[in-house]
C-alpha atoms as a PDB file:
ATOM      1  CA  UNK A   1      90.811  63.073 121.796  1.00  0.00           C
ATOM      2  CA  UNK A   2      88.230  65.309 123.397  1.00  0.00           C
ATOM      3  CA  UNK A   3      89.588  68.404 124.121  1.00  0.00           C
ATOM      4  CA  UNK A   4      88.324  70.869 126.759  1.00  0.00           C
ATOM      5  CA  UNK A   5      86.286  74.392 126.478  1.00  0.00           C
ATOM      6  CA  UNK A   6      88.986  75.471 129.394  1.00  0.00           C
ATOM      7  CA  UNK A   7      91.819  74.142 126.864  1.00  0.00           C
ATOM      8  CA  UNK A   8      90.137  76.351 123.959  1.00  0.00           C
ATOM      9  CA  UNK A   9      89.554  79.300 126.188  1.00  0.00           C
ATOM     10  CA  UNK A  10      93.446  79.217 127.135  1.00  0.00           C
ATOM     11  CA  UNK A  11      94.897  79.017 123.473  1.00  0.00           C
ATOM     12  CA  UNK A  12      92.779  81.941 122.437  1.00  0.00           C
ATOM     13  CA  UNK A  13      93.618  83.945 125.465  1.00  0.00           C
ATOM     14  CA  UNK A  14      97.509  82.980 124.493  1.00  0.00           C
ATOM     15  CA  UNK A  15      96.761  83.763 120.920  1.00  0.00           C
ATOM     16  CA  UNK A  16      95.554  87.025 121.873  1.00  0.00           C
ATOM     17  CA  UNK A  17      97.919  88.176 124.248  1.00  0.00           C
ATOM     18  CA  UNK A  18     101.065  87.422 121.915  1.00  0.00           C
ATOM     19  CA  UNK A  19      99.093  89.330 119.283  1.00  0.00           C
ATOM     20  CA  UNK A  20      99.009  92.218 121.755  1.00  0.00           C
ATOM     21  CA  UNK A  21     102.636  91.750 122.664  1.00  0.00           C
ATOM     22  CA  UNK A  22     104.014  91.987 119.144  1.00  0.00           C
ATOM     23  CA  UNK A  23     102.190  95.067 118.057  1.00  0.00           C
ATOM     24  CA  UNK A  24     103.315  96.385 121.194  1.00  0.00           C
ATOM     25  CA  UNK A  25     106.851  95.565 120.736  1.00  0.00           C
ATOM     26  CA  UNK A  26     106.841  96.140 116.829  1.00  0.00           C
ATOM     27  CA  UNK A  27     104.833  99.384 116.865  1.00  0.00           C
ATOM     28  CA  UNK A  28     106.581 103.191 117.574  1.00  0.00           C
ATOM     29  CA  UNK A  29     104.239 104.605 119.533  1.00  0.00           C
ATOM     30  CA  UNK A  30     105.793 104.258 123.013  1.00  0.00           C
ATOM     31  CA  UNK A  31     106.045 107.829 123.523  1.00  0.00           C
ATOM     32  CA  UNK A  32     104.170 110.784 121.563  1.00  0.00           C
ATOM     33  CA  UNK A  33     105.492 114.447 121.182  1.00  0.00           C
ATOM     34  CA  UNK A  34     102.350 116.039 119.735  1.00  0.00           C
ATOM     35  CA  UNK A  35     102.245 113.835 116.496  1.00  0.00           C
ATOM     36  CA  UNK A  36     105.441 115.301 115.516  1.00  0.00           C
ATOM     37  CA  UNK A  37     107.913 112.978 116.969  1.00  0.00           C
ATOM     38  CA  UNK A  38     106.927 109.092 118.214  1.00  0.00           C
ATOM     39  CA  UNK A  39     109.711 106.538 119.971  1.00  0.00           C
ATOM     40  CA  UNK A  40     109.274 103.473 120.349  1.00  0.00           C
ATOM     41  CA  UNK A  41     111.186 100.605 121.940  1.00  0.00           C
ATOM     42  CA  UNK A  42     112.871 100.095 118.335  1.00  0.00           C
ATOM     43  CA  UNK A  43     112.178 103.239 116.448  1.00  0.00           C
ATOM     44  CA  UNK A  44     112.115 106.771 117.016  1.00  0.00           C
ATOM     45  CA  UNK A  45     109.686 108.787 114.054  1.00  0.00           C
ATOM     46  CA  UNK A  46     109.149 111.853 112.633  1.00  0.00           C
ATOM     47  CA  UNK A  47     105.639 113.191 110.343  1.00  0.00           C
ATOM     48  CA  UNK A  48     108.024 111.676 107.573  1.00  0.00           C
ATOM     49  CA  UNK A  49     109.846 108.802 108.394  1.00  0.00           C
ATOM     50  CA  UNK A  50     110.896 106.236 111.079  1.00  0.00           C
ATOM     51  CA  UNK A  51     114.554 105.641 112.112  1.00  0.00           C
ATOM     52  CA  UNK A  52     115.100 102.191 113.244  1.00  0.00           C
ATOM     53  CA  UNK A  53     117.458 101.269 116.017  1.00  0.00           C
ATOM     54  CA  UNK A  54     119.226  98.625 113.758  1.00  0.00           C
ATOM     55  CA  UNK A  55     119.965 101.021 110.975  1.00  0.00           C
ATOM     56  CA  UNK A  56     122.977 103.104 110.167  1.00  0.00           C
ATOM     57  CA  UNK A  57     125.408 100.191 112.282  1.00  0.00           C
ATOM     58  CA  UNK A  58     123.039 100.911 114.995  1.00  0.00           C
ATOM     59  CA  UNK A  59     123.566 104.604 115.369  1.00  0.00           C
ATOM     60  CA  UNK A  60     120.939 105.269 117.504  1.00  0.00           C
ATOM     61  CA  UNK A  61     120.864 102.388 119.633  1.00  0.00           C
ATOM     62  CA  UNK A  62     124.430 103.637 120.976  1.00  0.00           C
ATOM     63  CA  UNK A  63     123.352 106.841 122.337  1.00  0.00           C
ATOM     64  CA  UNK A  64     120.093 105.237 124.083  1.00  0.00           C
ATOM     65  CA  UNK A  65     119.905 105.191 127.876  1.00  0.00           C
ATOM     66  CA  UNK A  66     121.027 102.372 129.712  1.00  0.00           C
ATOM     67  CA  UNK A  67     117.531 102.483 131.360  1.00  0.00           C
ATOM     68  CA  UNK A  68     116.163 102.031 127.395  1.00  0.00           C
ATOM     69  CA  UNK A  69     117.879  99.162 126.859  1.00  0.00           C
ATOM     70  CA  UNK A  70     116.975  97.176 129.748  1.00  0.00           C
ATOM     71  CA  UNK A  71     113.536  97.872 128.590  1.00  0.00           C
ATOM     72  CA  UNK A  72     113.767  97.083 125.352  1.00  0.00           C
ATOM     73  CA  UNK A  73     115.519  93.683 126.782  1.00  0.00           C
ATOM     74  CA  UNK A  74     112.590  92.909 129.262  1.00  0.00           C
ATOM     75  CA  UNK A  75     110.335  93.421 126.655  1.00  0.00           C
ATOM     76  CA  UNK A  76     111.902  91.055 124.452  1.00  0.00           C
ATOM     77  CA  UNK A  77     112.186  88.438 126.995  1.00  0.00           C
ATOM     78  CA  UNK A  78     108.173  88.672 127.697  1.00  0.00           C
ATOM     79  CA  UNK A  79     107.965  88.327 123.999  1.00  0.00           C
ATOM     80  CA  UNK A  80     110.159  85.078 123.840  1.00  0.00           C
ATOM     81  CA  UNK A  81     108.576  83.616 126.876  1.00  0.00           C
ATOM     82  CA  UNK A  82     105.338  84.258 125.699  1.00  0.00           C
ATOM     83  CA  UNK A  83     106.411  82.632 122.078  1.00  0.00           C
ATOM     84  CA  UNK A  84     107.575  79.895 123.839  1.00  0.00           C
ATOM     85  CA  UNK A  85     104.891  79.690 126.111  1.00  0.00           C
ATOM     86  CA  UNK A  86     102.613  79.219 123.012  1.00  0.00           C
ATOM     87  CA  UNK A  87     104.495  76.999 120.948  1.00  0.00           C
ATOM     88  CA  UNK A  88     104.134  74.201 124.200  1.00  0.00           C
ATOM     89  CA  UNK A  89     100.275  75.249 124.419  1.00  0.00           C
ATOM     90  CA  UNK A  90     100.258  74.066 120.630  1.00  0.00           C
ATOM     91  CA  UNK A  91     101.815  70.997 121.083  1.00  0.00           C
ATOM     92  CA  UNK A  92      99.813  70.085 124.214  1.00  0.00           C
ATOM     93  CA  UNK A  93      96.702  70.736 122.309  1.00  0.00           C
ATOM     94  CA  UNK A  94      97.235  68.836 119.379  1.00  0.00           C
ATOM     95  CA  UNK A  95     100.129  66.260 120.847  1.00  0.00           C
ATOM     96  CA  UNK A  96      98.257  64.740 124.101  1.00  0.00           C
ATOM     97  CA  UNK A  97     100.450  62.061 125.811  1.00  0.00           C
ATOM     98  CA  UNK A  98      98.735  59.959 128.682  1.00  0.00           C
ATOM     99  CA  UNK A  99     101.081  61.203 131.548  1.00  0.00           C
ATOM    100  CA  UNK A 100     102.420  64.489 130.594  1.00  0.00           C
ATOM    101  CA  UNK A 101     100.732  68.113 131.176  1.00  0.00           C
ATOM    102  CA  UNK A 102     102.255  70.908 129.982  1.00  0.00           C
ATOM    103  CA  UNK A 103      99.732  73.634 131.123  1.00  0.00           C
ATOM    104  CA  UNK A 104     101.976  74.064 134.213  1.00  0.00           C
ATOM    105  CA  UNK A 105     105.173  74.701 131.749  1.00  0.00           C
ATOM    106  CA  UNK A 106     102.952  77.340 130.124  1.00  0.00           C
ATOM    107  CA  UNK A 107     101.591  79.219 133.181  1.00  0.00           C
ATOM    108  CA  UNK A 108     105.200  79.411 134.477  1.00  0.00           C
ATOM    109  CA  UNK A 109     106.120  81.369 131.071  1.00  0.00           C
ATOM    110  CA  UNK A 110     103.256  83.466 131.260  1.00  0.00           C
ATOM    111  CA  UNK A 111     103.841  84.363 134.671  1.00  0.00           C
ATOM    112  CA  UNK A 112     107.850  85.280 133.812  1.00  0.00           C
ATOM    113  CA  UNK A 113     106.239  86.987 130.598  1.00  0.00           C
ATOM    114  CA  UNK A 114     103.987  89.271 132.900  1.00  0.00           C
ATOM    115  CA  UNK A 115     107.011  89.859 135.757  1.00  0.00           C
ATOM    116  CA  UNK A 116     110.075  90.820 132.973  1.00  0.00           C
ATOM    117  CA  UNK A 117     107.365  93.283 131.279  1.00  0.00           C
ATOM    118  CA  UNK A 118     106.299  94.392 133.873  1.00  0.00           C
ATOM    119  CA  UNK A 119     109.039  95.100 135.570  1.00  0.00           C
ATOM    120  CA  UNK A 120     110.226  96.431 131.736  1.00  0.00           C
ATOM    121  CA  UNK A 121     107.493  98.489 131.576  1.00  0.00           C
ATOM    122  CA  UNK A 122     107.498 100.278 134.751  1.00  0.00           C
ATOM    123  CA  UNK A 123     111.051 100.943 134.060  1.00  0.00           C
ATOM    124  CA  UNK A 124     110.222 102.661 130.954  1.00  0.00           C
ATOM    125  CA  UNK A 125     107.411 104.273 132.662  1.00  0.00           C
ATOM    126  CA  UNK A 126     109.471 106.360 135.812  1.00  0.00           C
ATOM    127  CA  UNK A 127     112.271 106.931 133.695  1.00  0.00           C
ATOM    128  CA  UNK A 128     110.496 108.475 130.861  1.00  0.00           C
ATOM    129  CA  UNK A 129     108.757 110.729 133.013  1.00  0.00           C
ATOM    130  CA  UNK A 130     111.555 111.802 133.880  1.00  0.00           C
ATOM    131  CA  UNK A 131     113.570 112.521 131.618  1.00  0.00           C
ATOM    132  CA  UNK A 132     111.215 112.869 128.393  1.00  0.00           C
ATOM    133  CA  UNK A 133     109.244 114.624 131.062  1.00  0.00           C
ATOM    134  CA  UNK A 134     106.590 112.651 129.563  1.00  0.00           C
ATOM    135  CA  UNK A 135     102.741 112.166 131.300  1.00  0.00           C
ATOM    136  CA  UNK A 136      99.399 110.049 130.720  1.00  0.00           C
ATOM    137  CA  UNK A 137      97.806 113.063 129.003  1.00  0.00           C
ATOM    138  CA  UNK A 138      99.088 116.563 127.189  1.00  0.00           C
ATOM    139  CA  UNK A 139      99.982 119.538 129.517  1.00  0.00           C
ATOM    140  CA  UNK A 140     101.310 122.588 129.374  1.00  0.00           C
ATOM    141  CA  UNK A 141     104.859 121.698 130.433  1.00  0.00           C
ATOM    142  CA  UNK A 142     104.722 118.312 128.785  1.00  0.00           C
ATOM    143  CA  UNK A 143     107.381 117.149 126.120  1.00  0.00           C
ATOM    144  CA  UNK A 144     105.430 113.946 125.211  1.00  0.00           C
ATOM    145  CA  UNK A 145     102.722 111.226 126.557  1.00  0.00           C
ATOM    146  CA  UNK A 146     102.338 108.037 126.717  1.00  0.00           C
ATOM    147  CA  UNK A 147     101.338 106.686 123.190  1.00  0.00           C
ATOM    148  CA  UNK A 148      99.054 103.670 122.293  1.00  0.00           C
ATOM    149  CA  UNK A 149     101.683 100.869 122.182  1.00  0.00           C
ATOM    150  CA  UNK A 150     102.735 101.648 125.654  1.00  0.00           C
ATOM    151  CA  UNK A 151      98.806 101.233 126.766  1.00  0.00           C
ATOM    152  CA  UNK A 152      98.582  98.024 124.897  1.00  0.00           C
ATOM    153  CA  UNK A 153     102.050  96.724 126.379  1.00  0.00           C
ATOM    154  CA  UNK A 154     100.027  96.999 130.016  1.00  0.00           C
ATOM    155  CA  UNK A 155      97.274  94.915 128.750  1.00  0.00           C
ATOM    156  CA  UNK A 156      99.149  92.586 127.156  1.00  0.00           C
ATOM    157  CA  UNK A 157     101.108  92.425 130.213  1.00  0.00           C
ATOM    158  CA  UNK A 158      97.590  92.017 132.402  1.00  0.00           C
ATOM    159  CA  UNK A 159      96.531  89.306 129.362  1.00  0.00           C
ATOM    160  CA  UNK A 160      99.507  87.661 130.163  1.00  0.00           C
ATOM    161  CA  UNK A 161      98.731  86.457 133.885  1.00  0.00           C
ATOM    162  CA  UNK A 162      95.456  86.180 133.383  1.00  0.00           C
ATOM    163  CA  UNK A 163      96.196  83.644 130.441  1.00  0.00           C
ATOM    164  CA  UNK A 164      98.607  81.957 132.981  1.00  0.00           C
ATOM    165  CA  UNK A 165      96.075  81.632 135.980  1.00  0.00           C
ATOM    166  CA  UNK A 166      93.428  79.892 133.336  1.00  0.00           C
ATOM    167  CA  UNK A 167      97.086  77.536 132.225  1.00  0.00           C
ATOM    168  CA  UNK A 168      97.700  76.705 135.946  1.00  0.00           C
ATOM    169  CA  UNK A 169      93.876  75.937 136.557  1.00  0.00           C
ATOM    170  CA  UNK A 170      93.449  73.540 133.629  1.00  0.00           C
ATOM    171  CA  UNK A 171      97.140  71.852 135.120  1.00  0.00           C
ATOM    172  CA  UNK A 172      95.676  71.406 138.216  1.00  0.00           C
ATOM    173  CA  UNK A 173      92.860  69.986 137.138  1.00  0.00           C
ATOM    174  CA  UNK A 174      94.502  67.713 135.281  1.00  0.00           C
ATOM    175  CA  UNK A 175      96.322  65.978 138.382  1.00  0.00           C
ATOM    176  CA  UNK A 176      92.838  66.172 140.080  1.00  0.00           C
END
């Protein structure tokens, strides 16, 4: 079983982009209020401790936004398409079978992965500046800015359809 450098290139793109997509997700640096105060999709933090959304019977998590729940659902179903996605990369790599290809199944995650965050994302994005009156950088009027996780959720986002045009390549070659 030979396998391809196209095949090696797409597994370390996918690699990398649900890397990015679970710091992203994990992290609470979604929003930044002068390194005071951080939110993120599943914490909100002070300079001395975080406050998960699962804590205290979920006592935060009830007063959230609708808005900042679909996010954080979006998010989460990039994230579990994107798991998915790699778990059937995996076993097309190391499981070849003489008339299946699977690369197609995985580009077809990928590109739900990088529509629901997206979509998640720019959801987050409007509705933050509007009502956190947050912005890309610090000004005068500004509550809080976009932090690093939110940054790295648009790349991972961008990783993810570029990961699923080099998936739907190496598919199509395969029925070439």
């Amino acid at each position: 079983m030979q396998t391809s450098c196209a095949a090696i290139l797409g597994i370390i793109l996918l690699v990398l982009t649900n890397l990015a997509i679970i710091i992203c997700f994990a992290t609470p640096y979604w929003l930044e209020a002068r390194h005071i105060y951080t939110r993120g999709l599943w914490a909100h933090c002070d300079d001395r401790d975080c406050t998960w959304m699962f804590q205290d019977e979920f006592a935060i998590q009830k007063h959230l936004p609708v808005w900042y729940q679909v996010a954080q659902g979006l998010i989460t179903a990039g994230l579990t398409c994107s798991l998915i996605g790699l778990l059937i990369a995996t076993l097309v790599l190391c499981c070849q079978c003489q008339n299946c290809n699977g690369n197609h199944a995985v580009a077809g995650l990928l590109l739900i992965t990088f529509l629901v965050m997206g979509v998640g994302i720019i959801i987050f994005a409007i509705k933050s500046s509007k009502e956190f009156n947050a912005s890309i950088e610090w000004t005068v009027t500004g509550t809080y800015r976009f932090g690093w996780s939110f940054w790295m959720a648009i790349c991972a986002c961008g990783m993810s359809l570029i990961t699923a045009i080099v998936y739907a390549c190496m598919g199509r070659r395969y029925y070439a």
